[in-house]
PDB file of N, CA and C in Angstrom:
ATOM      1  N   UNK A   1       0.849  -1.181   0.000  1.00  0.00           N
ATOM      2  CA  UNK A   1       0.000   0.000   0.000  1.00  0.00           C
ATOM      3  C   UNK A   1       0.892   1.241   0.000  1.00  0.00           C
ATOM      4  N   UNK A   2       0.685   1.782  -0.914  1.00  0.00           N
ATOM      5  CA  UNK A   2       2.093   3.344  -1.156  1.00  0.00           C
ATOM      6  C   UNK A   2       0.462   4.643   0.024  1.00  0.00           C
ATOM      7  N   UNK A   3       1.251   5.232   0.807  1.00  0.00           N
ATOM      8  CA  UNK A   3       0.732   5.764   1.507  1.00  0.00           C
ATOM      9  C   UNK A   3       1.364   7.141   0.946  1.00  0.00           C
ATOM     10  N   UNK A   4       1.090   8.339   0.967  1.00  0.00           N
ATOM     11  CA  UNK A   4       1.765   9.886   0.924  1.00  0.00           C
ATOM     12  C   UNK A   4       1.374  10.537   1.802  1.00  0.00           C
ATOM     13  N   UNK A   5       1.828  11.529   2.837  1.00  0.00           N
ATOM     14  CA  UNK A   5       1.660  12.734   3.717  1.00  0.00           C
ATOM     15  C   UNK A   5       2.229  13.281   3.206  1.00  0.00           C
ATOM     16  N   UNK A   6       1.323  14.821   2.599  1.00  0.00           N
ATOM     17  CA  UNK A   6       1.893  16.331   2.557  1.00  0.00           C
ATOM     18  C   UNK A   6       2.356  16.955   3.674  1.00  0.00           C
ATOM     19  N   UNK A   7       3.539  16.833   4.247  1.00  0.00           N
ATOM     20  CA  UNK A   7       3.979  17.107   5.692  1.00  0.00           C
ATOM     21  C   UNK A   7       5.055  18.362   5.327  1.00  0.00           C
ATOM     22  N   UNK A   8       4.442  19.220   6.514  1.00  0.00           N
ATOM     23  CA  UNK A   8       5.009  20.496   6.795  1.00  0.00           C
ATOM     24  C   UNK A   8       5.929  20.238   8.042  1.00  0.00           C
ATOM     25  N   UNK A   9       7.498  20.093   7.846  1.00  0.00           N
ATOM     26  CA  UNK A   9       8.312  19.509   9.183  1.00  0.00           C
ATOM     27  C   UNK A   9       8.342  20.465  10.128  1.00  0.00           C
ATOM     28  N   UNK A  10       7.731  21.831  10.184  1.00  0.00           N
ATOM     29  CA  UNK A  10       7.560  22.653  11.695  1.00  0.00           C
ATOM     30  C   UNK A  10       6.414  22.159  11.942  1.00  0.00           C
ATOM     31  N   UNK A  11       5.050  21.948  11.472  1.00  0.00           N
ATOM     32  CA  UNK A  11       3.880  21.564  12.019  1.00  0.00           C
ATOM     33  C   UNK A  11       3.902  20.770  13.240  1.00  0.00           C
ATOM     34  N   UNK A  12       3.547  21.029  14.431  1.00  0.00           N
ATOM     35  CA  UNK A  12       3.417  20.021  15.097  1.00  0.00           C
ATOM     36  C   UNK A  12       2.644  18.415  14.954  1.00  0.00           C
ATOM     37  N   UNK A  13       1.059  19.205  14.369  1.00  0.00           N
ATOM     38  CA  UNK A  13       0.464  18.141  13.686  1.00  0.00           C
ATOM     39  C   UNK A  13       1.054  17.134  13.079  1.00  0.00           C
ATOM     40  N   UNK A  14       1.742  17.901  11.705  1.00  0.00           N
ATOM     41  CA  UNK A  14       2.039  17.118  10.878  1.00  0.00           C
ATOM     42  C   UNK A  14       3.168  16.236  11.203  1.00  0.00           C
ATOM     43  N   UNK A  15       4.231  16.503  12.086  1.00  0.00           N
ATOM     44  CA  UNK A  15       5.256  15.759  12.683  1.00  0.00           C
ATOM     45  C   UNK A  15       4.314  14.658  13.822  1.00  0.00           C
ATOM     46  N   UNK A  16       3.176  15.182  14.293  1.00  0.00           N
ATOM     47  CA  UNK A  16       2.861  13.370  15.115  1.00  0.00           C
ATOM     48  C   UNK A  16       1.859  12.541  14.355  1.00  0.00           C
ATOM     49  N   UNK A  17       1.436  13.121  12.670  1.00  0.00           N
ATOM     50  CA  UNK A  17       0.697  12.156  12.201  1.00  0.00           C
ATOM     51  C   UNK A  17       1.638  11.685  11.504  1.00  0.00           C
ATOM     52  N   UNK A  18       3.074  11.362  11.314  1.00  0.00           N
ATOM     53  CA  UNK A  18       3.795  11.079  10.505  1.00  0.00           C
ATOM     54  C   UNK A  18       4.528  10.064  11.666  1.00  0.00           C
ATOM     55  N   UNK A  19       4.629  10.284  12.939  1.00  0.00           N
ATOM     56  CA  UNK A  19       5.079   9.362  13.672  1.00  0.00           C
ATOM     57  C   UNK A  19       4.175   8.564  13.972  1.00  0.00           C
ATOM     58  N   UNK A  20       2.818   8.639  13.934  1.00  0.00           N
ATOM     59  CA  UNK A  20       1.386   7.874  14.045  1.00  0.00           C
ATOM     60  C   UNK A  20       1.542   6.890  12.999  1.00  0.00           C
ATOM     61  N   UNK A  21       2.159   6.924  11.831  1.00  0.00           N
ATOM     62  CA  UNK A  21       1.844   6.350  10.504  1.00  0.00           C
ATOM     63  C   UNK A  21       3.203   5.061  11.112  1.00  0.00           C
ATOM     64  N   UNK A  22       4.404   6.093  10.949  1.00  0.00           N
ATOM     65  CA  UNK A  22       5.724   4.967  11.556  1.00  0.00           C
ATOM     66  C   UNK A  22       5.152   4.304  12.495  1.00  0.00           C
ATOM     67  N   UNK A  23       4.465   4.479  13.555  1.00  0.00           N
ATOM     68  CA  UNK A  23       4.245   4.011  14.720  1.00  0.00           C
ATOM     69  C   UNK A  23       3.657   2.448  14.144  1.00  0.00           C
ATOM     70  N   UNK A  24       2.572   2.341  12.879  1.00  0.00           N
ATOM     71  CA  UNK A  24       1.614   1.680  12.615  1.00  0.00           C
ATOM     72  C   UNK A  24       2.473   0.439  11.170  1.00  0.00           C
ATOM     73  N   UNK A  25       3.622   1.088  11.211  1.00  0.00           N
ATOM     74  CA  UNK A  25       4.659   0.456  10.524  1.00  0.00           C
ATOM     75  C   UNK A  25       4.417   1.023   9.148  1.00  0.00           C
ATOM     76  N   UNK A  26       3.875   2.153   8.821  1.00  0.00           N
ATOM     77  CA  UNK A  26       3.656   2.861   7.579  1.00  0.00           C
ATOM     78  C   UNK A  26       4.542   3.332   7.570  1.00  0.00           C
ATOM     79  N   UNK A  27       5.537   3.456   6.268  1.00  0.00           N
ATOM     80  CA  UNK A  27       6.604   4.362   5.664  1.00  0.00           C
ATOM     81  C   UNK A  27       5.891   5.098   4.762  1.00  0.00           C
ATOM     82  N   UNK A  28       5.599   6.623   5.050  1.00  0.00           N
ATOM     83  CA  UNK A  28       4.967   7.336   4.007  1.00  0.00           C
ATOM     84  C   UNK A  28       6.058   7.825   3.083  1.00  0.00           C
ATOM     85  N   UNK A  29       4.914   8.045   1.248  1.00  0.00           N
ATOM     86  CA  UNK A  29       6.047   8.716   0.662  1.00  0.00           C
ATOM     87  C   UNK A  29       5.826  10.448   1.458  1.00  0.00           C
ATOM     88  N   UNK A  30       6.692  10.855   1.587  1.00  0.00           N
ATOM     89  CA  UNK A  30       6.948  12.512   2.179  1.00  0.00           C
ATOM     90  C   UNK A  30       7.043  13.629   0.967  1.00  0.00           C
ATOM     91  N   UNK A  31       5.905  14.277   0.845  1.00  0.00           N
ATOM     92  CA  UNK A  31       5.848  15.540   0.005  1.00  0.00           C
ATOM     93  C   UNK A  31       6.247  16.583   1.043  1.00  0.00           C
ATOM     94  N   UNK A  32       6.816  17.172   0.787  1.00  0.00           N
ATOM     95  CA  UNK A  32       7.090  18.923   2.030  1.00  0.00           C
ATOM     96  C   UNK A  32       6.355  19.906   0.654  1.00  0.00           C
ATOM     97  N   UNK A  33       4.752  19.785   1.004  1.00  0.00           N
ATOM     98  CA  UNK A  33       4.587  21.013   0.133  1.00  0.00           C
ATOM     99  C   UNK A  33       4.415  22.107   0.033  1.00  0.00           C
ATOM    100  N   UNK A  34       5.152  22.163   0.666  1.00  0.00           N
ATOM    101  CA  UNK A  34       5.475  24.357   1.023  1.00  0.00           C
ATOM    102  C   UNK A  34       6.792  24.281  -0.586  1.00  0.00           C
ATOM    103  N   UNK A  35       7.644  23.276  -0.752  1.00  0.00           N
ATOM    104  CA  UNK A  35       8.862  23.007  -1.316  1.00  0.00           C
ATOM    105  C   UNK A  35       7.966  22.461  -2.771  1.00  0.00           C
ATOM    106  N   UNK A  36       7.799  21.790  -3.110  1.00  0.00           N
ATOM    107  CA  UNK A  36       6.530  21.254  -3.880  1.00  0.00           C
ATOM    108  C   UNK A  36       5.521  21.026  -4.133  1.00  0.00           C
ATOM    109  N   UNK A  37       4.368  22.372  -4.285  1.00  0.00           N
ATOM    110  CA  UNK A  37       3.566  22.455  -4.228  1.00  0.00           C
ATOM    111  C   UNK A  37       2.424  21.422  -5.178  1.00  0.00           C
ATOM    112  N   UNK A  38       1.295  21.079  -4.522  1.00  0.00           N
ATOM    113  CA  UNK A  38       0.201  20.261  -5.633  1.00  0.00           C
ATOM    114  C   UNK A  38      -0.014  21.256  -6.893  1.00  0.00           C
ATOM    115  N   UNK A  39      -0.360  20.918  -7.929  1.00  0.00           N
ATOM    116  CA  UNK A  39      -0.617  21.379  -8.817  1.00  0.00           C
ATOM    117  C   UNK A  39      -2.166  21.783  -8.394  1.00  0.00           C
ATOM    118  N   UNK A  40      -2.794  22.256  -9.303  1.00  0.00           N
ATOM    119  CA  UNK A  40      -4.756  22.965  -9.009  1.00  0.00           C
ATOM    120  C   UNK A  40      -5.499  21.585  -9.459  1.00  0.00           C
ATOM    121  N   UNK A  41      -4.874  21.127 -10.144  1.00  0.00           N
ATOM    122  CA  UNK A  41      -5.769  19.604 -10.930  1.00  0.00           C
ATOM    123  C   UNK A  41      -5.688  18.614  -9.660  1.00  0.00           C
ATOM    124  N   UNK A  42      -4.601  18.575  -9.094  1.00  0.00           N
ATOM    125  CA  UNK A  42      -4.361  17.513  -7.896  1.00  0.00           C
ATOM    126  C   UNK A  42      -5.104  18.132  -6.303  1.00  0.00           C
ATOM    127  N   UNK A  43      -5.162  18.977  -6.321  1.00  0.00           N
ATOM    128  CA  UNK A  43      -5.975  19.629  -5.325  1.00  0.00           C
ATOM    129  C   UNK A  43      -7.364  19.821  -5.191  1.00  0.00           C
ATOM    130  N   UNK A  44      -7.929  19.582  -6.620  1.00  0.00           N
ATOM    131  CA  UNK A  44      -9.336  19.746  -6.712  1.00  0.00           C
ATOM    132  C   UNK A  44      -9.186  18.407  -6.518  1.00  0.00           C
ATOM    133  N   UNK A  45      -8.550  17.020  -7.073  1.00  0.00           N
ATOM    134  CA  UNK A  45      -8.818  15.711  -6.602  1.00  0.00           C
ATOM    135  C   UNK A  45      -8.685  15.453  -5.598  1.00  0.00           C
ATOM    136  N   UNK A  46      -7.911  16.052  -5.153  1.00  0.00           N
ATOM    137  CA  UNK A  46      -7.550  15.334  -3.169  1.00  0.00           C
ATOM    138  C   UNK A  46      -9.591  16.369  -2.352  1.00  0.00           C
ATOM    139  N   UNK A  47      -9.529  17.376  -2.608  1.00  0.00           N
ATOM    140  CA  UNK A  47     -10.465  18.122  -2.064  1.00  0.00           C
ATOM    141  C   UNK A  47     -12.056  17.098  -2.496  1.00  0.00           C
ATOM    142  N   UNK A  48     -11.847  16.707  -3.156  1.00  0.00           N
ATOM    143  CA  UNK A  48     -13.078  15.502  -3.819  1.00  0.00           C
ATOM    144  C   UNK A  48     -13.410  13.945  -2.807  1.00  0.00           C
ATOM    145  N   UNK A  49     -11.883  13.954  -2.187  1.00  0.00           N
ATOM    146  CA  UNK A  49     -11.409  12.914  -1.735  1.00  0.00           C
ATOM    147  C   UNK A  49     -11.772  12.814  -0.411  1.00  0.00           C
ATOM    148  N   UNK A  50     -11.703  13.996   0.053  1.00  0.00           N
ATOM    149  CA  UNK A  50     -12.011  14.722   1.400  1.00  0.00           C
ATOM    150  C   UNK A  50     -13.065  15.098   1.571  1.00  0.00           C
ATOM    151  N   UNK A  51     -13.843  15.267   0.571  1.00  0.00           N
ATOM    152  CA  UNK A  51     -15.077  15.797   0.477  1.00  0.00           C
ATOM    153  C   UNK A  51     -15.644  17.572   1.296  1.00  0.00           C
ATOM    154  N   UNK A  52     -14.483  17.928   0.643  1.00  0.00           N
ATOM    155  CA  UNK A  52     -14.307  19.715   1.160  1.00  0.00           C
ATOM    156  C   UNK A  52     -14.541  20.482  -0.310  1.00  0.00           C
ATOM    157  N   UNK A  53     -15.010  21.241   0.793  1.00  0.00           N
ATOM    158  CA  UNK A  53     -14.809  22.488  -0.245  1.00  0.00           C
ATOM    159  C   UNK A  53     -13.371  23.339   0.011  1.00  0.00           C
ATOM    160  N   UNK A  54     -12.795  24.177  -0.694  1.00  0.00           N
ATOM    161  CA  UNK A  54     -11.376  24.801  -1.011  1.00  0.00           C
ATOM    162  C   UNK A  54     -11.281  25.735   0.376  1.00  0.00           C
ATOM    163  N   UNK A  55     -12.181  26.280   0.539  1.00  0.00           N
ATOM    164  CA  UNK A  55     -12.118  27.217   1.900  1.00  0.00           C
ATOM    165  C   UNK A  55     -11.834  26.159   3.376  1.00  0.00           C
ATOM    166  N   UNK A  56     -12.364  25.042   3.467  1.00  0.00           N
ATOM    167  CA  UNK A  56     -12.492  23.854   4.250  1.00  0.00           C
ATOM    168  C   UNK A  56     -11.038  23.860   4.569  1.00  0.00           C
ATOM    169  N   UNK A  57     -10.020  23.525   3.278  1.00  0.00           N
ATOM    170  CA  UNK A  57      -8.760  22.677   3.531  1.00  0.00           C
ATOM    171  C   UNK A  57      -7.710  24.206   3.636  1.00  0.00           C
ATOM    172  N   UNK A  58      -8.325  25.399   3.788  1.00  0.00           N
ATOM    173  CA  UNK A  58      -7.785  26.356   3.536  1.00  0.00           C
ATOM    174  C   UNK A  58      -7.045  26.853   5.014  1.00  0.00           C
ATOM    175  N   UNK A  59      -6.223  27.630   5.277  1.00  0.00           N
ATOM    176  CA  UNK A  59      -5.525  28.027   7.163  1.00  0.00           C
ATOM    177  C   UNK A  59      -5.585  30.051   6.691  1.00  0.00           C
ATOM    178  N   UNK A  60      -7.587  29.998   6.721  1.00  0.00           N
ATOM    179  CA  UNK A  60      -7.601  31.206   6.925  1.00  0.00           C
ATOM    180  C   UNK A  60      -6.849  31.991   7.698  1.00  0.00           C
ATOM    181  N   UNK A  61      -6.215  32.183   8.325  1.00  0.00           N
ATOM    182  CA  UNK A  61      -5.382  32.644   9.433  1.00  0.00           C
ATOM    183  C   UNK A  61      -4.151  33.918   9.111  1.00  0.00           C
ATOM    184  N   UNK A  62      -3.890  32.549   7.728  1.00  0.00           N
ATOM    185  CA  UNK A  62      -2.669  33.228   7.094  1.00  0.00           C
ATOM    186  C   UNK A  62      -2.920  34.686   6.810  1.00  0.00           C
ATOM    187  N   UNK A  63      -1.617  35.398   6.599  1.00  0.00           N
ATOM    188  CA  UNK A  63      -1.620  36.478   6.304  1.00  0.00           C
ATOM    189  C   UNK A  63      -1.624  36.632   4.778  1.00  0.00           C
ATOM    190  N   UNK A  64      -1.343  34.909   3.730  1.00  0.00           N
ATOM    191  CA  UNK A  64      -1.753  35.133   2.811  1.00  0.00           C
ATOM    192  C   UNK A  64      -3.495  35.255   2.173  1.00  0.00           C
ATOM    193  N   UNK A  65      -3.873  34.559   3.196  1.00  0.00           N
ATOM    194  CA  UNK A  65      -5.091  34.759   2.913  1.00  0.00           C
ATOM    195  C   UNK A  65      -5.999  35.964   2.969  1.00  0.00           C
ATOM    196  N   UNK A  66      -5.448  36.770   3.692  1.00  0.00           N
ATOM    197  CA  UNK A  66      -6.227  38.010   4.091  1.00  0.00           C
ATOM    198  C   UNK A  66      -5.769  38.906   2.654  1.00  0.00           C
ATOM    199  N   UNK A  67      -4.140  39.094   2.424  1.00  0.00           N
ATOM    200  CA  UNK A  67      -3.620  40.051   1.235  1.00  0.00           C
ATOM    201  C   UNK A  67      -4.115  39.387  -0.067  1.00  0.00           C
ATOM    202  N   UNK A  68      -4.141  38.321  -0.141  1.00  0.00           N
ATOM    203  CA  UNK A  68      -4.718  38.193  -1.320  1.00  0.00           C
ATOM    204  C   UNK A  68      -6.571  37.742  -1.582  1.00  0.00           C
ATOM    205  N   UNK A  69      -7.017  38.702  -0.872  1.00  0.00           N
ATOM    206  CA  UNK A  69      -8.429  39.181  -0.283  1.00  0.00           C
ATOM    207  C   UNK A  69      -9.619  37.834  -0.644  1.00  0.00           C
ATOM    208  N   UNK A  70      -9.433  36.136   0.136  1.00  0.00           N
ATOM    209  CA  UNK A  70     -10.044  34.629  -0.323  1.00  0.00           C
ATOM    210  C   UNK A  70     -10.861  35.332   0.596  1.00  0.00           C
ATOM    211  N   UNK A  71     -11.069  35.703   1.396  1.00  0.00           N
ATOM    212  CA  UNK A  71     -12.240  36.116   2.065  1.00  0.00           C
ATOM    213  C   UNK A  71     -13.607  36.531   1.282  1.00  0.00           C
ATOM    214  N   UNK A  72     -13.306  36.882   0.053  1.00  0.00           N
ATOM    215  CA  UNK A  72     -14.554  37.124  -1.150  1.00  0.00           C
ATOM    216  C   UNK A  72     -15.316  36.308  -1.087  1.00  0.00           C
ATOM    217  N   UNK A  73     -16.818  36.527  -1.133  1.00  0.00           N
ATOM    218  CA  UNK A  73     -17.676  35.220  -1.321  1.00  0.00           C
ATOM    219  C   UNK A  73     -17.739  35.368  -2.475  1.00  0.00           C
ATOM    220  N   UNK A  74     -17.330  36.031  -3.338  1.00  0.00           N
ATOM    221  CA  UNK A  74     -17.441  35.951  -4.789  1.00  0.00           C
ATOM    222  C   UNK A  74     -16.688  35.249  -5.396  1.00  0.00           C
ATOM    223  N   UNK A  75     -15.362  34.503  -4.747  1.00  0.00           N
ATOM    224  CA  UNK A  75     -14.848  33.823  -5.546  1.00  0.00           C
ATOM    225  C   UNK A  75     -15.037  32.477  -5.492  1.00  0.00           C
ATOM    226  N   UNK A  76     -14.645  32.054  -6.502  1.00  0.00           N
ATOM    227  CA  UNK A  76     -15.493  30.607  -6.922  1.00  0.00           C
ATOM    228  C   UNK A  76     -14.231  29.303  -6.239  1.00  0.00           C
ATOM    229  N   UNK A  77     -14.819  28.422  -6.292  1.00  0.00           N
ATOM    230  CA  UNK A  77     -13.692  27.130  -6.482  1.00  0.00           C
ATOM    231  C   UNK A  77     -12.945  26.952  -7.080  1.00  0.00           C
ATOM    232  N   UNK A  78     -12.915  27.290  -8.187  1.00  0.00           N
ATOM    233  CA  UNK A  78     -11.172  27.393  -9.314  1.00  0.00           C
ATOM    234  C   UNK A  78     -10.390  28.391  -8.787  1.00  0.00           C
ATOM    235  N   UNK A  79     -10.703  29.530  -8.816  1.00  0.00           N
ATOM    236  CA  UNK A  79     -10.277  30.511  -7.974  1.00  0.00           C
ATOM    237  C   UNK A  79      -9.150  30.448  -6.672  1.00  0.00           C
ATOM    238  N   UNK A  80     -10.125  29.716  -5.490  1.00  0.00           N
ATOM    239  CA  UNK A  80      -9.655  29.275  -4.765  1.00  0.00           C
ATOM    240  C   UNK A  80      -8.499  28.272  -4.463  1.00  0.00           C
ATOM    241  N   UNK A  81      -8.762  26.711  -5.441  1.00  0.00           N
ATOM    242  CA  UNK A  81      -8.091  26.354  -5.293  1.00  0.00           C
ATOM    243  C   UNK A  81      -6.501  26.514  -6.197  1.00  0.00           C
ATOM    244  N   UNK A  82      -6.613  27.848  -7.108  1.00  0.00           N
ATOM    245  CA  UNK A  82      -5.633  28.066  -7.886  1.00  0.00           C
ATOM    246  C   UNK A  82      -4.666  29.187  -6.618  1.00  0.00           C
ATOM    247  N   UNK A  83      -5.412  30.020  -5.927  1.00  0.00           N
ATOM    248  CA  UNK A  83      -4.793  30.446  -4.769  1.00  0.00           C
ATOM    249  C   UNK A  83      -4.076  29.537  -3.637  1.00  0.00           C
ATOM    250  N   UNK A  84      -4.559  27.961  -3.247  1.00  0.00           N
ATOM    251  CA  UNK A  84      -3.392  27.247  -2.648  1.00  0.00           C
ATOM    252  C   UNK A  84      -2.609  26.718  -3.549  1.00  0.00           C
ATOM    253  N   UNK A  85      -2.682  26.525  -5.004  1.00  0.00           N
ATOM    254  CA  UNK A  85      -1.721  26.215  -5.526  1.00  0.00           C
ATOM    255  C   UNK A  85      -0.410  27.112  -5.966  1.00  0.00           C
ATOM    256  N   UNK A  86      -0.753  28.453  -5.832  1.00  0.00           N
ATOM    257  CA  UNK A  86       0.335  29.427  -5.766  1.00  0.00           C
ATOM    258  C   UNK A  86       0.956  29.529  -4.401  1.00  0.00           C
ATOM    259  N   UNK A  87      -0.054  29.455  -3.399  1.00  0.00           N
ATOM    260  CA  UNK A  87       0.744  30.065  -2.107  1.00  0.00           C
ATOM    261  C   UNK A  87      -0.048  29.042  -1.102  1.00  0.00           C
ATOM    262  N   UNK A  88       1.108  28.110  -0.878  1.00  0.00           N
ATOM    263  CA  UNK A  88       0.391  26.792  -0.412  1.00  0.00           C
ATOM    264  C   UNK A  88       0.620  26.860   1.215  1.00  0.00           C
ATOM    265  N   UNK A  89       1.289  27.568   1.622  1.00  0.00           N
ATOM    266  CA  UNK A  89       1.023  28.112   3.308  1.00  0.00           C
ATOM    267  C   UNK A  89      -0.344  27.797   3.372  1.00  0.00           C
ATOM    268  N   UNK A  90      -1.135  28.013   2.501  1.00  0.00           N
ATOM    269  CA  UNK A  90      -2.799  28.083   2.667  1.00  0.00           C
ATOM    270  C   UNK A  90      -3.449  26.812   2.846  1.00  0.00           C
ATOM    271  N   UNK A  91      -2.878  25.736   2.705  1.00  0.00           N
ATOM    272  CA  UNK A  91      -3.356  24.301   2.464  1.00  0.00           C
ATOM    273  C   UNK A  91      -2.443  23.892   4.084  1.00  0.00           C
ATOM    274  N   UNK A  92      -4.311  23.893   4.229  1.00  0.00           N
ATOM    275  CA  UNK A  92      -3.926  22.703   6.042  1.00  0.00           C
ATOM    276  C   UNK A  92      -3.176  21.777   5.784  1.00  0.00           C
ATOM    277  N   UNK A  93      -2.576  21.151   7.163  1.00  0.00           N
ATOM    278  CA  UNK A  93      -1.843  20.042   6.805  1.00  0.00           C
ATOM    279  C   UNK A  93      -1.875  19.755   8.085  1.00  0.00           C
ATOM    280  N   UNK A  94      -1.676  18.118   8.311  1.00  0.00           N
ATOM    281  CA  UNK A  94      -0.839  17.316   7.129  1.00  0.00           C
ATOM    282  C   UNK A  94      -2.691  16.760   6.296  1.00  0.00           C
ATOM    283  N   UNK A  95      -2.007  15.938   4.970  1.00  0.00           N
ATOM    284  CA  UNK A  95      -3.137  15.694   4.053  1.00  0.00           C
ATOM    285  C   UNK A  95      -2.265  14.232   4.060  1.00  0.00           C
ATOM    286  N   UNK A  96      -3.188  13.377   4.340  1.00  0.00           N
ATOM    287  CA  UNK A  96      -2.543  11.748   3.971  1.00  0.00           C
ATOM    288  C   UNK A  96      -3.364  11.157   2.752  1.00  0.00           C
ATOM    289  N   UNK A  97      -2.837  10.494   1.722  1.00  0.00           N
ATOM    290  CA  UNK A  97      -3.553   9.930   0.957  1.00  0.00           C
ATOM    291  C   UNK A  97      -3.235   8.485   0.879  1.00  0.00           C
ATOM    292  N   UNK A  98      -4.067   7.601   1.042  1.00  0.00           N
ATOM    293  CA  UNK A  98      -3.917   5.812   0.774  1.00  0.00           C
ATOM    294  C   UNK A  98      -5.254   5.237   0.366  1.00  0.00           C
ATOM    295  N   UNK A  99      -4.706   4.794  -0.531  1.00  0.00           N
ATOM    296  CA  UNK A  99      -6.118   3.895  -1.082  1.00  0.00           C
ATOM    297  C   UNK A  99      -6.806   4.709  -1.906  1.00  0.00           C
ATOM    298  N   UNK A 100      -6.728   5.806  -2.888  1.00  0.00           N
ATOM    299  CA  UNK A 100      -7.688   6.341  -3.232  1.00  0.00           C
ATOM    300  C   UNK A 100      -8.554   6.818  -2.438  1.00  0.00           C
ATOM    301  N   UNK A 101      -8.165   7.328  -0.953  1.00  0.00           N
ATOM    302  CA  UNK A 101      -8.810   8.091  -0.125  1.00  0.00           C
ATOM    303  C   UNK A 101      -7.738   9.302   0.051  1.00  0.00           C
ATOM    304  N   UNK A 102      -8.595  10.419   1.171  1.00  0.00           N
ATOM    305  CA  UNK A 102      -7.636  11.421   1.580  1.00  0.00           C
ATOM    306  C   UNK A 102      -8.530  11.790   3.296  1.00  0.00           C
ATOM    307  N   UNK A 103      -7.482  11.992   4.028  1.00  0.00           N
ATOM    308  CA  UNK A 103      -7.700  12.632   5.109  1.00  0.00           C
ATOM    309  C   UNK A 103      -6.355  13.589   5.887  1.00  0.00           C
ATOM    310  N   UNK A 104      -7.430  14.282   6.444  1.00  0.00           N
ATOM    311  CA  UNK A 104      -7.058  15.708   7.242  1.00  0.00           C
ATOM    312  C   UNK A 104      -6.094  14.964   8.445  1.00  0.00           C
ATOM    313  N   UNK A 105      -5.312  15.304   9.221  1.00  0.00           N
ATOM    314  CA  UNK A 105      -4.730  14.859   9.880  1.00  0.00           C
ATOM    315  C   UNK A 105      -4.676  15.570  10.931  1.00  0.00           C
ATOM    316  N   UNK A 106      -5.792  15.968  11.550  1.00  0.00           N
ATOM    317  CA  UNK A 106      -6.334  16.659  12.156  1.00  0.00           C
ATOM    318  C   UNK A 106      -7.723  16.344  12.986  1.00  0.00           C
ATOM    319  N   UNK A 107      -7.480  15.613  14.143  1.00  0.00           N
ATOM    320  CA  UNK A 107      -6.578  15.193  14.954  1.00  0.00           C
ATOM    321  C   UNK A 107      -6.027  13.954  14.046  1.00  0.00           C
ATOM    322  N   UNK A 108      -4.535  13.861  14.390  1.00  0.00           N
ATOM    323  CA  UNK A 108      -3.254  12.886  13.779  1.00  0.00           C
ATOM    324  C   UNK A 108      -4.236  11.481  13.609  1.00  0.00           C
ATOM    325  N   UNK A 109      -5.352  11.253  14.702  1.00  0.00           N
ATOM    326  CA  UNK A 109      -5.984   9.894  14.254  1.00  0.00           C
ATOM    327  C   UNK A 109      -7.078   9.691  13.325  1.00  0.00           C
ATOM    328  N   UNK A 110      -7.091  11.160  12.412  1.00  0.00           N
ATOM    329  CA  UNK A 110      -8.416  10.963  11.795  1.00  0.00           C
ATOM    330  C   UNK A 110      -7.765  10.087  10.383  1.00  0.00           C
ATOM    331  N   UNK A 111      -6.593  10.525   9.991  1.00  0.00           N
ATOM    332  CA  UNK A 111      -5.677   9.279   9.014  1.00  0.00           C
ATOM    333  C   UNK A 111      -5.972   7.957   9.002  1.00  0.00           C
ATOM    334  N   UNK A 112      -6.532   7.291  10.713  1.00  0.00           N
ATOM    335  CA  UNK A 112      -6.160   5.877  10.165  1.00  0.00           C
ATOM    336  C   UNK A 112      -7.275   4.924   9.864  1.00  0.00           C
ATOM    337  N   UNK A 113      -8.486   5.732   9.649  1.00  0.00           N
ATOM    338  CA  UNK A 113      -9.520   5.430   8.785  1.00  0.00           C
ATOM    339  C   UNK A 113      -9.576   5.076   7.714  1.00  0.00           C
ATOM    340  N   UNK A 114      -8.426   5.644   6.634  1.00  0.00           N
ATOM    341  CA  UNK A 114      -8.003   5.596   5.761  1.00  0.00           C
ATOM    342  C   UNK A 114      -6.955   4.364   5.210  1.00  0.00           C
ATOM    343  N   UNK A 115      -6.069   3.716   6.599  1.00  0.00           N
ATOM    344  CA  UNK A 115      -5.259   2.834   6.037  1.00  0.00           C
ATOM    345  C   UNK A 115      -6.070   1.380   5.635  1.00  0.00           C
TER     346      UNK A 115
END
């Protein structure tokens, strides 16, 4: 079973759903996608996967989110998810994918639904 976590290595999260996975004898493949971002085509699939909408998987918080004004209700879903694909600070994490599933890793045990 090829497992992947989009893991951000300051995240706290994302560093104990990645020891959750080792723990379970999973070797994930490791994306760091702040470094390699998803493309918009792969993000609308994982977001399908998850069954979110783009604002859902989004870390309103950011200060990118505010300057580049996603707060619009006018903007649509392409939109959106073409904004985490430029500036992917914006994409929660960690994101695990196995099996043709995807989950939030948030809390670290919502992943192992998925294995």
């Amino acid at each position: 079973m090829t497992v992947t976590i989009w893991h951000n290595p300051r995240c706290s999260k994302s560093r104990q759903t990645l020891a959750l996975l080792r723990e379970r004898g999973v070797e994930p493949q490791i994306v760091e996608y702040l470094k390699t971002p998803p493309a918009a085509e792969e993000l609308e699939a994982v977001l399908d996967k998850l069954g979110m909408e783009p604002r859902d998987l989004m870390r309103r918080k950011e200060a990118a989110y505010r300057d580049a004004g996603l707060d619009d209700p006018e903007l649509g879903r392409r939109q959106l998810v073409e904004a985490m694909a430029a500036h992917p600070v914006l994409i929660e994490r960690p994101v695990v994918l196995a099996q043709g599933k995807a989950a939030l890793g948030r809390p670290p045990e919502n992943v192992l639904a998925i294995l």
